[in-house]
PDB file of N, CA and C in Angstrom:
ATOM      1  N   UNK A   1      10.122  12.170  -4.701  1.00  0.00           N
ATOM      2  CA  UNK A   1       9.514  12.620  -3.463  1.00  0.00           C
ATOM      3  C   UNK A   1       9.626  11.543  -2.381  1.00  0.00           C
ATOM      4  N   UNK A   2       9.652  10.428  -2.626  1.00  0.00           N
ATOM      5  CA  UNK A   2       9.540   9.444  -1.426  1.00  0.00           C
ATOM      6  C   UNK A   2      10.700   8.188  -2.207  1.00  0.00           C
ATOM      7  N   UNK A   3      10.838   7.788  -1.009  1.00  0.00           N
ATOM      8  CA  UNK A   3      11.928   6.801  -1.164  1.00  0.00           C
ATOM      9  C   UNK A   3      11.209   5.530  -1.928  1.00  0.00           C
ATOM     10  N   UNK A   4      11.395   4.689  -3.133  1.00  0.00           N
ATOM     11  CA  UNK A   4      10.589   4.038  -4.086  1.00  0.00           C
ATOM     12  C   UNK A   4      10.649   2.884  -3.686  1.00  0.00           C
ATOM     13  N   UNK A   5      12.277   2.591  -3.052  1.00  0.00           N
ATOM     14  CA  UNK A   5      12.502   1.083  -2.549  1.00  0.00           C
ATOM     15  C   UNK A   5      11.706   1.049  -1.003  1.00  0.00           C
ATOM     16  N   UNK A   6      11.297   1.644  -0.234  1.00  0.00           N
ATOM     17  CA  UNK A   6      10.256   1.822   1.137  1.00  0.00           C
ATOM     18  C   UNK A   6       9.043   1.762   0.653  1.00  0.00           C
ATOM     19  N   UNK A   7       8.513   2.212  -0.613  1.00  0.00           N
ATOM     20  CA  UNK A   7       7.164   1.606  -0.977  1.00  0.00           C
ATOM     21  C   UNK A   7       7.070   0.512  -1.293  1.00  0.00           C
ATOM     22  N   UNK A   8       8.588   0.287  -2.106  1.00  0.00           N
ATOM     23  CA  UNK A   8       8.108  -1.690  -2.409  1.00  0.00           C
ATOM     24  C   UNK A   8       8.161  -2.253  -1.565  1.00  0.00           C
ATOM     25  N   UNK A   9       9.165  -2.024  -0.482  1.00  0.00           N
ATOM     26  CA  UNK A   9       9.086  -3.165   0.546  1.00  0.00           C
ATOM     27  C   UNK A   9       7.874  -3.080   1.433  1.00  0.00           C
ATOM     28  N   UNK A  10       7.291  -1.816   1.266  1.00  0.00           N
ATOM     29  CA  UNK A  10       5.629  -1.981   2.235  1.00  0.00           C
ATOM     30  C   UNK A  10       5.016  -2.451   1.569  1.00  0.00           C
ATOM     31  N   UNK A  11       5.010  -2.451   0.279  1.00  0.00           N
ATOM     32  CA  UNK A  11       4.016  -3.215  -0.426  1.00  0.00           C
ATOM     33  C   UNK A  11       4.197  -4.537  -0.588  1.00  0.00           C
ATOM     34  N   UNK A  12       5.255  -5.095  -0.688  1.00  0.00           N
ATOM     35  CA  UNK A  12       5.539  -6.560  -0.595  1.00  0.00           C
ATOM     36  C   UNK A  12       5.021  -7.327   0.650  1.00  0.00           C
ATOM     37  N   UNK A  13       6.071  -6.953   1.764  1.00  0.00           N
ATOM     38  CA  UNK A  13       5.698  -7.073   2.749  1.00  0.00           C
ATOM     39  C   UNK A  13       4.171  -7.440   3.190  1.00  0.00           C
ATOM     40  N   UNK A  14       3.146  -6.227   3.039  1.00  0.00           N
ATOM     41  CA  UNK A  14       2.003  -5.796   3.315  1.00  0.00           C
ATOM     42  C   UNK A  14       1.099  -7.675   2.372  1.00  0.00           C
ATOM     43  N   UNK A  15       1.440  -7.334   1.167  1.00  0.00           N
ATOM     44  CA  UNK A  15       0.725  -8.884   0.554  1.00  0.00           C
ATOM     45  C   UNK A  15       1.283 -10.248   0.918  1.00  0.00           C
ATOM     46  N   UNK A  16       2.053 -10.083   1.690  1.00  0.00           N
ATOM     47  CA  UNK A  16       2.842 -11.361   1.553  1.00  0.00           C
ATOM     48  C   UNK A  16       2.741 -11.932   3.248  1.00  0.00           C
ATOM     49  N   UNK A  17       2.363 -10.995   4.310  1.00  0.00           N
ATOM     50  CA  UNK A  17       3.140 -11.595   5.813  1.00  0.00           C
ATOM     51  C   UNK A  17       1.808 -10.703   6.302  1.00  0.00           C
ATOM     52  N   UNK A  18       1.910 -11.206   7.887  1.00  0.00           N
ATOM     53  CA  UNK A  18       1.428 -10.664   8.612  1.00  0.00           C
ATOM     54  C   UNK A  18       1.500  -9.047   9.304  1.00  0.00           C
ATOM     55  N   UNK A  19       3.404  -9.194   9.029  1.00  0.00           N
ATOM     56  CA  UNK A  19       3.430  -7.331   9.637  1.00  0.00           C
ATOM     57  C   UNK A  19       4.103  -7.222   8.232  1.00  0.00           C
ATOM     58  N   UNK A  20       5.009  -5.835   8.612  1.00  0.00           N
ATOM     59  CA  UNK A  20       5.668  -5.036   7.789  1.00  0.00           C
ATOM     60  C   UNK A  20       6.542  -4.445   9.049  1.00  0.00           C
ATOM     61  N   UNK A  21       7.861  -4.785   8.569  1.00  0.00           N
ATOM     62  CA  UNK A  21       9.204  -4.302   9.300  1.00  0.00           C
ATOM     63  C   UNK A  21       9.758  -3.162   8.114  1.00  0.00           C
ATOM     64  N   UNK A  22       9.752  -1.712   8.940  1.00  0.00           N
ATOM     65  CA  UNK A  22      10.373  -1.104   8.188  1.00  0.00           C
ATOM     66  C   UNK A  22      11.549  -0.052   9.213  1.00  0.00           C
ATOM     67  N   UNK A  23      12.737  -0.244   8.916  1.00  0.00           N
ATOM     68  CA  UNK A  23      14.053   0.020   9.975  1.00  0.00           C
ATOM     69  C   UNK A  23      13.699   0.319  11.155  1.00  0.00           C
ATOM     70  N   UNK A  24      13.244   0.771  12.124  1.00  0.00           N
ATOM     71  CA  UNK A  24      12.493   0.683  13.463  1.00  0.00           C
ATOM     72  C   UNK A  24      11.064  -0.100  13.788  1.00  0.00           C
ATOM     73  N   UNK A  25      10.646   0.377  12.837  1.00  0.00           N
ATOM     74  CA  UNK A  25       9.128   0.004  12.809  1.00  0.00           C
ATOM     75  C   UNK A  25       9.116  -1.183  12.585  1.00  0.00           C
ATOM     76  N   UNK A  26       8.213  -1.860  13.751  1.00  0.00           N
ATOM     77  CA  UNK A  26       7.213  -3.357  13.558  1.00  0.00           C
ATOM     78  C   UNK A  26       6.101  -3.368  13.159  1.00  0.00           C
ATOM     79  N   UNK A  27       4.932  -3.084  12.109  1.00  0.00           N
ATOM     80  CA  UNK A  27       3.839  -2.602  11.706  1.00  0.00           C
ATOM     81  C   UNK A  27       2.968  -3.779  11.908  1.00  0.00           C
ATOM     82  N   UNK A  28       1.953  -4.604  12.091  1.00  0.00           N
ATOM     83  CA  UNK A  28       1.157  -5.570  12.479  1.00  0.00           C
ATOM     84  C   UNK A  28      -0.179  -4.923  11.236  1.00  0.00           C
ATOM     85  N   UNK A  29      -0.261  -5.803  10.537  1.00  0.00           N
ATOM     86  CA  UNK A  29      -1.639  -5.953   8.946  1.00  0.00           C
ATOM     87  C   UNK A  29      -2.459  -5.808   9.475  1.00  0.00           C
ATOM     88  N   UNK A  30      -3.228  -4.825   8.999  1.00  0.00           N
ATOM     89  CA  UNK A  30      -4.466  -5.309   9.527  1.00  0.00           C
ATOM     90  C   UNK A  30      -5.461  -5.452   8.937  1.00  0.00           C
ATOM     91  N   UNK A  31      -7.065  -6.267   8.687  1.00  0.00           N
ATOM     92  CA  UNK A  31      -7.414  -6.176   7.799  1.00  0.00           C
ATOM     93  C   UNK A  31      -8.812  -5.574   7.668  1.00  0.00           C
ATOM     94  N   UNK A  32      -9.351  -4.801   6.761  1.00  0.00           N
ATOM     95  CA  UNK A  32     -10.311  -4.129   7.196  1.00  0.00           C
ATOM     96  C   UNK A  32     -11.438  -4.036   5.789  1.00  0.00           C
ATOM     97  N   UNK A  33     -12.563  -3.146   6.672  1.00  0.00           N
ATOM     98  CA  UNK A  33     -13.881  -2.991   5.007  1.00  0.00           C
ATOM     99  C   UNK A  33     -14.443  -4.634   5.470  1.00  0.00           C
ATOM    100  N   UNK A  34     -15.258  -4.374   4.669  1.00  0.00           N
ATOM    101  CA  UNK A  34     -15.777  -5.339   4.289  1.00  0.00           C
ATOM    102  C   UNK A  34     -14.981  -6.718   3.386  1.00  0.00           C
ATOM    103  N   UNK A  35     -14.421  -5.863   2.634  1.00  0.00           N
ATOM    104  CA  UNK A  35     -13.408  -6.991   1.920  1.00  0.00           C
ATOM    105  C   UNK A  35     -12.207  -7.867   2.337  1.00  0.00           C
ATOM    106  N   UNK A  36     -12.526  -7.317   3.707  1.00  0.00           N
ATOM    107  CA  UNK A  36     -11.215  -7.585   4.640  1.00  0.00           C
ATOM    108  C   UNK A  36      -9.646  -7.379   3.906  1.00  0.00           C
ATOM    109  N   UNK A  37      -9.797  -5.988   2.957  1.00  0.00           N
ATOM    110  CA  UNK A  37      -8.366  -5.914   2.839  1.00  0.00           C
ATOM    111  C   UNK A  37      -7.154  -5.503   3.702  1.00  0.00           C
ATOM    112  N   UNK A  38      -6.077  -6.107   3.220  1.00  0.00           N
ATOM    113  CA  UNK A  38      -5.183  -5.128   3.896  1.00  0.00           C
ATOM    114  C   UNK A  38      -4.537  -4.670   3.895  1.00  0.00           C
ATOM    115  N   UNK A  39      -4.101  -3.477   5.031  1.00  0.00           N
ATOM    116  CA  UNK A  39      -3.822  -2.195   5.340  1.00  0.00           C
ATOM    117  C   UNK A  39      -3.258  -1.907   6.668  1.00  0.00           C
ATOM    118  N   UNK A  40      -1.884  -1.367   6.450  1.00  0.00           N
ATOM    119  CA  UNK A  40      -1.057  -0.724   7.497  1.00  0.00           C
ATOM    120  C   UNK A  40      -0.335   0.440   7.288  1.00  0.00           C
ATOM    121  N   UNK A  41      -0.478   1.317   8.438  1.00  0.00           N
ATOM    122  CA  UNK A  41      -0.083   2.728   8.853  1.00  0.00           C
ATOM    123  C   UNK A  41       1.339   2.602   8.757  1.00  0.00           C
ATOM    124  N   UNK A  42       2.693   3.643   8.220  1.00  0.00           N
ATOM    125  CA  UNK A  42       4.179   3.824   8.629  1.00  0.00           C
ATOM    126  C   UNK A  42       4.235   5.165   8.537  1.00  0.00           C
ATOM    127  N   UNK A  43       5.401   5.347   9.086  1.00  0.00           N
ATOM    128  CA  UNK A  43       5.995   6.856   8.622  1.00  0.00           C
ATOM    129  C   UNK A  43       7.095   6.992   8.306  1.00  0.00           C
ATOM    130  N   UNK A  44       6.895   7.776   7.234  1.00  0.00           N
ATOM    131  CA  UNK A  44       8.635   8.131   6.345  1.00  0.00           C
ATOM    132  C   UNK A  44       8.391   9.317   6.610  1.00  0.00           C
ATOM    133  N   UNK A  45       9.760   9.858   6.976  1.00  0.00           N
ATOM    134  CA  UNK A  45      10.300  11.285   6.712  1.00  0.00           C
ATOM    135  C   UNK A  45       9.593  12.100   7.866  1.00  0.00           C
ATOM    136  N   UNK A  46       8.765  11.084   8.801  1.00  0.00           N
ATOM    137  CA  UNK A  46       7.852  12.485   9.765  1.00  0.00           C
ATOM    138  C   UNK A  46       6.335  12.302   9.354  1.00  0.00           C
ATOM    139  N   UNK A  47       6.326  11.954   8.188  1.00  0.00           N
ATOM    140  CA  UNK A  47       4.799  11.818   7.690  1.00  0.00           C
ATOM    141  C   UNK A  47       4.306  10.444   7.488  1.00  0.00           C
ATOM    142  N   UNK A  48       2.786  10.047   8.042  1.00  0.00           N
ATOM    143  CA  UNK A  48       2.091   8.776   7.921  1.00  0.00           C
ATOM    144  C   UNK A  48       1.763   8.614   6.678  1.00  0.00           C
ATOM    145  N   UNK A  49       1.124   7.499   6.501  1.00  0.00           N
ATOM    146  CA  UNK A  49       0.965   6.929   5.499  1.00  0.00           C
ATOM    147  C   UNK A  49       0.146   5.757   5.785  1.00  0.00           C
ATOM    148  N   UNK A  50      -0.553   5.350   4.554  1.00  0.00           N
ATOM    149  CA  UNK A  50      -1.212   3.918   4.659  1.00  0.00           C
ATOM    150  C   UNK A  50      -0.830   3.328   3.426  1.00  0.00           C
ATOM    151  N   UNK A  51      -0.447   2.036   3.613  1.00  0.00           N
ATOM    152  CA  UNK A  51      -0.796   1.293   2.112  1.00  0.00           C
ATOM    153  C   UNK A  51      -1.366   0.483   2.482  1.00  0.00           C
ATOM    154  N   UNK A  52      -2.803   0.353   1.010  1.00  0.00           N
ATOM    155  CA  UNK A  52      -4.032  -0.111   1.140  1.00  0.00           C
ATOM    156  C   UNK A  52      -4.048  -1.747  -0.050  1.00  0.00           C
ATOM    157  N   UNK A  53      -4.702  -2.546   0.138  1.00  0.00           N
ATOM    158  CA  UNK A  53      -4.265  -3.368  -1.090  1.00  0.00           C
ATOM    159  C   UNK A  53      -5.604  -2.876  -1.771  1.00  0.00           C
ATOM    160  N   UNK A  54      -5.306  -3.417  -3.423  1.00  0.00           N
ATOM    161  CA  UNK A  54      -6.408  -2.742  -3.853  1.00  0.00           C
ATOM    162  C   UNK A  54      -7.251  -3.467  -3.739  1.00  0.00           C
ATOM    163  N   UNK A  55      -8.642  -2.941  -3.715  1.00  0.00           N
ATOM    164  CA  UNK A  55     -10.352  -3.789  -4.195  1.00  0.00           C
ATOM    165  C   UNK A  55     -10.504  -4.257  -5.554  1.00  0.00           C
ATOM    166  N   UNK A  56     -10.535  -5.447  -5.253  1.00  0.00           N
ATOM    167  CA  UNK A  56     -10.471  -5.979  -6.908  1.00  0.00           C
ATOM    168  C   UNK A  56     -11.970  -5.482  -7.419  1.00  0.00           C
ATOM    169  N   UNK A  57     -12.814  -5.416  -6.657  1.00  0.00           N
ATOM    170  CA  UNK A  57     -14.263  -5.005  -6.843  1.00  0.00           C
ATOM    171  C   UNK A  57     -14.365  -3.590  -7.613  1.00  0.00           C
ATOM    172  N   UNK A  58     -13.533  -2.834  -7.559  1.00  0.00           N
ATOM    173  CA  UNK A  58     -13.385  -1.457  -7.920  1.00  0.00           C
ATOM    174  C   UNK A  58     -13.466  -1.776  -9.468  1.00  0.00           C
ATOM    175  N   UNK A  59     -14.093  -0.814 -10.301  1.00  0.00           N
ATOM    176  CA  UNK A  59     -13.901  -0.587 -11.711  1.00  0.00           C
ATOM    177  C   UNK A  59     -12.636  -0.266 -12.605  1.00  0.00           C
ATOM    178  N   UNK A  60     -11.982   0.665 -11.333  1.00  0.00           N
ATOM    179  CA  UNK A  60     -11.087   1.316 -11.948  1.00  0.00           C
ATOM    180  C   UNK A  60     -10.079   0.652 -12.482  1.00  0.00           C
ATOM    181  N   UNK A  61      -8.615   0.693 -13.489  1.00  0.00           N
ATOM    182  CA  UNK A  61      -7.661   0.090 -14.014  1.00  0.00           C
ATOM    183  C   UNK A  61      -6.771  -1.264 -13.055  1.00  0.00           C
ATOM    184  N   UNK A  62      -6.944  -0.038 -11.575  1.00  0.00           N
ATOM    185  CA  UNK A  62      -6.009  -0.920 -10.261  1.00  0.00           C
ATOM    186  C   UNK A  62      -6.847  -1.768 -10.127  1.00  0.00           C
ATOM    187  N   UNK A  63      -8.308  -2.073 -10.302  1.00  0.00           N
ATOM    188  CA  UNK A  63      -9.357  -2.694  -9.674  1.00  0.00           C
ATOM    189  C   UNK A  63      -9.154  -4.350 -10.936  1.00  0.00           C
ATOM    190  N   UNK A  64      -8.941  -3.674 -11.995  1.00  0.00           N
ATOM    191  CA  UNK A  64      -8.944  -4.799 -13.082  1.00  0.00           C
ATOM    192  C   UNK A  64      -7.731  -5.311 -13.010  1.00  0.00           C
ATOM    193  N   UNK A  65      -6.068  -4.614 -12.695  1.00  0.00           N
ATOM    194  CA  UNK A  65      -4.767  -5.631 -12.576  1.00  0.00           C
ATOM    195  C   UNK A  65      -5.233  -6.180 -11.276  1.00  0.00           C
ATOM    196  N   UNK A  66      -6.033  -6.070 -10.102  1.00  0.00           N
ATOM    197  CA  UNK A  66      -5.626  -6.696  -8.953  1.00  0.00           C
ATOM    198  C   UNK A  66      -6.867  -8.305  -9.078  1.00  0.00           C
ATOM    199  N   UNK A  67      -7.791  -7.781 -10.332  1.00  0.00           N
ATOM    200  CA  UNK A  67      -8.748  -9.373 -10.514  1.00  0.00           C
ATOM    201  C   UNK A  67      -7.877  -9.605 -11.197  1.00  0.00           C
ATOM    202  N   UNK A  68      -7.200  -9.354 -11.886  1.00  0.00           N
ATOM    203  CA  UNK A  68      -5.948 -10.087 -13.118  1.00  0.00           C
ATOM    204  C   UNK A  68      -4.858 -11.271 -11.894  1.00  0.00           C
ATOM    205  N   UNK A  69      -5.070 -10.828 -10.804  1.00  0.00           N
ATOM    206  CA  UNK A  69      -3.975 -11.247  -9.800  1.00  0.00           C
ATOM    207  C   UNK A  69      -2.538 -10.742  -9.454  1.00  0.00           C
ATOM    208  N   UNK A  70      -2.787  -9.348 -10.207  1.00  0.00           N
ATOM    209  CA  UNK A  70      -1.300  -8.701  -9.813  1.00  0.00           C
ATOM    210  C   UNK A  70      -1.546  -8.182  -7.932  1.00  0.00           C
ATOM    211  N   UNK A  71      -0.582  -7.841  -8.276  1.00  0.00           N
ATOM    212  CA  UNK A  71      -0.611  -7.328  -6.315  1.00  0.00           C
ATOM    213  C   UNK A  71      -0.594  -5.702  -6.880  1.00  0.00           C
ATOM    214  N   UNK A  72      -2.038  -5.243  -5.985  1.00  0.00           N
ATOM    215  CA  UNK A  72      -1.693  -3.414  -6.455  1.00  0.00           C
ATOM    216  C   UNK A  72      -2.070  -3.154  -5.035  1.00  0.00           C
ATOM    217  N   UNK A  73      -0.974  -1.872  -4.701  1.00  0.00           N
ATOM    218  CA  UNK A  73      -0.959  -1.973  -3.274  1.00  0.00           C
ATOM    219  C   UNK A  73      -0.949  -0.313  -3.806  1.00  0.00           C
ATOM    220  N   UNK A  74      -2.463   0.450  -2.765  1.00  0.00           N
ATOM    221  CA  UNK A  74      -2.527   2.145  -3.027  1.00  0.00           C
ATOM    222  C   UNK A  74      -1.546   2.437  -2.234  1.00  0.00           C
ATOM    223  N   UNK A  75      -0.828   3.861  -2.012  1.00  0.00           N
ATOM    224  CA  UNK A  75      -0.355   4.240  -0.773  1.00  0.00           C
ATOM    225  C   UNK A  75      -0.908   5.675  -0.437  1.00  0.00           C
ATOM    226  N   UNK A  76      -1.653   6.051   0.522  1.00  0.00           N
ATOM    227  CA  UNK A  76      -2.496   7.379   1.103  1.00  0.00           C
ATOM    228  C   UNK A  76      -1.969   7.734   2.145  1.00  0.00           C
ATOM    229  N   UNK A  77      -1.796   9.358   2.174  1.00  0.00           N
ATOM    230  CA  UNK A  77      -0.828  10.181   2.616  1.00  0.00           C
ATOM    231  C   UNK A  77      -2.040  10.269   4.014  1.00  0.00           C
ATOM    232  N   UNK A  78      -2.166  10.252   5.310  1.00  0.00           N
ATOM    233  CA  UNK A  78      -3.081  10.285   6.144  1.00  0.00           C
ATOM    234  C   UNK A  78      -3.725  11.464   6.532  1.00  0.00           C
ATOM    235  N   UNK A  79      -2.723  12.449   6.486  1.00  0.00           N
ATOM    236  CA  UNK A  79      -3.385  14.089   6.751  1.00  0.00           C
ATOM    237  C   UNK A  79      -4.089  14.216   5.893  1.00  0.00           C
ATOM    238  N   UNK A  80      -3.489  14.627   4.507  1.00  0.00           N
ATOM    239  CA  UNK A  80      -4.877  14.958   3.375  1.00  0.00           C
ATOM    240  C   UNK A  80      -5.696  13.725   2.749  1.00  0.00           C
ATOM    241  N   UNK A  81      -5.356  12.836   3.427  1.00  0.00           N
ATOM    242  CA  UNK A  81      -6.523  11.798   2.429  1.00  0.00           C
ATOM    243  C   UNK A  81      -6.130  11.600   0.833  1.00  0.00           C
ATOM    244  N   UNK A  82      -5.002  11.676   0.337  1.00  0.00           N
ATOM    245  CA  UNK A  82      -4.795  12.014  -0.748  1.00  0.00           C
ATOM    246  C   UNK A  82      -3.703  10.599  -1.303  1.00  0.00           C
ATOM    247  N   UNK A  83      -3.958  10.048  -2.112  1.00  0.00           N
ATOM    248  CA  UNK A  83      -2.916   8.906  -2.764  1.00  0.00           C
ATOM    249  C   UNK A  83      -2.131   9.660  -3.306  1.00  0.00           C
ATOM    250  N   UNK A  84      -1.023   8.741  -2.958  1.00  0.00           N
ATOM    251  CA  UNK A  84       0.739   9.521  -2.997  1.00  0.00           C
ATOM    252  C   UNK A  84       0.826   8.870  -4.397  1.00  0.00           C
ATOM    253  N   UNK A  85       0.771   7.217  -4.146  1.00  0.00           N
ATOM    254  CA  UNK A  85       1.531   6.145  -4.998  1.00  0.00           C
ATOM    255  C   UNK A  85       0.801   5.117  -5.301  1.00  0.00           C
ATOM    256  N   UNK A  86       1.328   4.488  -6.221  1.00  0.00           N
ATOM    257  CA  UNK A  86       0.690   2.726  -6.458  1.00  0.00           C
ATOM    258  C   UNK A  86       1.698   2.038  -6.272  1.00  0.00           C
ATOM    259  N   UNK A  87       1.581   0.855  -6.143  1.00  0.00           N
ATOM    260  CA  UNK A  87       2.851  -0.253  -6.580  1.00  0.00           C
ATOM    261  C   UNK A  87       2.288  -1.286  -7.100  1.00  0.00           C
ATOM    262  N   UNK A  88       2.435  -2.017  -8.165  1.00  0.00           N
ATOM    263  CA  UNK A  88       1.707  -3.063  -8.671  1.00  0.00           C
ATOM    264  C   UNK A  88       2.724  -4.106  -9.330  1.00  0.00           C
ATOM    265  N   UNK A  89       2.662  -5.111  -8.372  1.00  0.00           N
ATOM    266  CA  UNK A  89       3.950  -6.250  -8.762  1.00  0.00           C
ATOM    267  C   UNK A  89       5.373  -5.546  -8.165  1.00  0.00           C
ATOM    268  N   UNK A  90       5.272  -4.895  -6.959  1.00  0.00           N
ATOM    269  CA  UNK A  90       6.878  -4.139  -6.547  1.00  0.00           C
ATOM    270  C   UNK A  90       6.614  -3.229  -7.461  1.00  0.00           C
ATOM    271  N   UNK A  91       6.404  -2.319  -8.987  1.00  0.00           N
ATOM    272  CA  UNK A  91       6.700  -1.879  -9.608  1.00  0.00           C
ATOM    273  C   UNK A  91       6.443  -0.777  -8.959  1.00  0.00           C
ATOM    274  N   UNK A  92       6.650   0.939  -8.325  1.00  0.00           N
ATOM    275  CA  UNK A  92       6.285   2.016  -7.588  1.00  0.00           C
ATOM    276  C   UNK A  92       5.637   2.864  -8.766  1.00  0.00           C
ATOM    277  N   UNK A  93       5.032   3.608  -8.773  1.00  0.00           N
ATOM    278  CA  UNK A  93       4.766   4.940  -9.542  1.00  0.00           C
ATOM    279  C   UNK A  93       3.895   5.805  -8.847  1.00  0.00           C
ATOM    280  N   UNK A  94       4.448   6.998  -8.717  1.00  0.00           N
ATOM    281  CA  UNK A  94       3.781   8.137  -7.916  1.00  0.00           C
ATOM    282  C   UNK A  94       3.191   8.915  -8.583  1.00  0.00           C
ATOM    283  N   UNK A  95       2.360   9.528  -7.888  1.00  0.00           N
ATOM    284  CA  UNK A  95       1.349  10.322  -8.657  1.00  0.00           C
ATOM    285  C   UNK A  95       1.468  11.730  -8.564  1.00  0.00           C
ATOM    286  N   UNK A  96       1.299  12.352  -9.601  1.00  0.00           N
ATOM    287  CA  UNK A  96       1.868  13.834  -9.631  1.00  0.00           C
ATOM    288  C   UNK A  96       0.897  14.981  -9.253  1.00  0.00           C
TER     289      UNK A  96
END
């Protein structure tokens, strides 16, 4: 459904630098919540998107690799509010 190598590079990108360059797009981090994570808006294909880094605070599995110190980066589709993807360490996996 989505291009896998455009999630890693937002997700890399996104933990690593201040923006995220993706072929037109100059995206600028931004960081937000309380946890000051961060999080920037793109669009593939026509459709937005966010990738979020995860809350290590969270219970959930992503919440325990990202206190482990992996990089887990969500990605949420903006119209429905709905997570597309993960990426954790570059690795992509979408959700069905």
């Amino acid at each position: 459904m989505f291009e896998e190598k455009v999630l890693r590079s937002v997700a890399m990108q996104l933990m690593n630098g201040e923006e995220v360059v993706l072929d037109d797009q100059k995206l600028t981090v931004k960081r937000v919540g309380s946890g000051r994570l961060r999080q920037v808006q793109f669009e593939v294909n026509g459709r937005k998107f966010e990738a979020i880094e995860q809350n290590r605070m969270k219970p959930s599995r992503w919440g325990k690799l990202a206190r482990e110190k992996h990089q887990v980066v969500q990605f949420r589709d903006v119209v429905t509010h709905k997570y597309v993807a993960v990426a954790v360490d570059g690795e992509v996996t979408e959700y069905l």
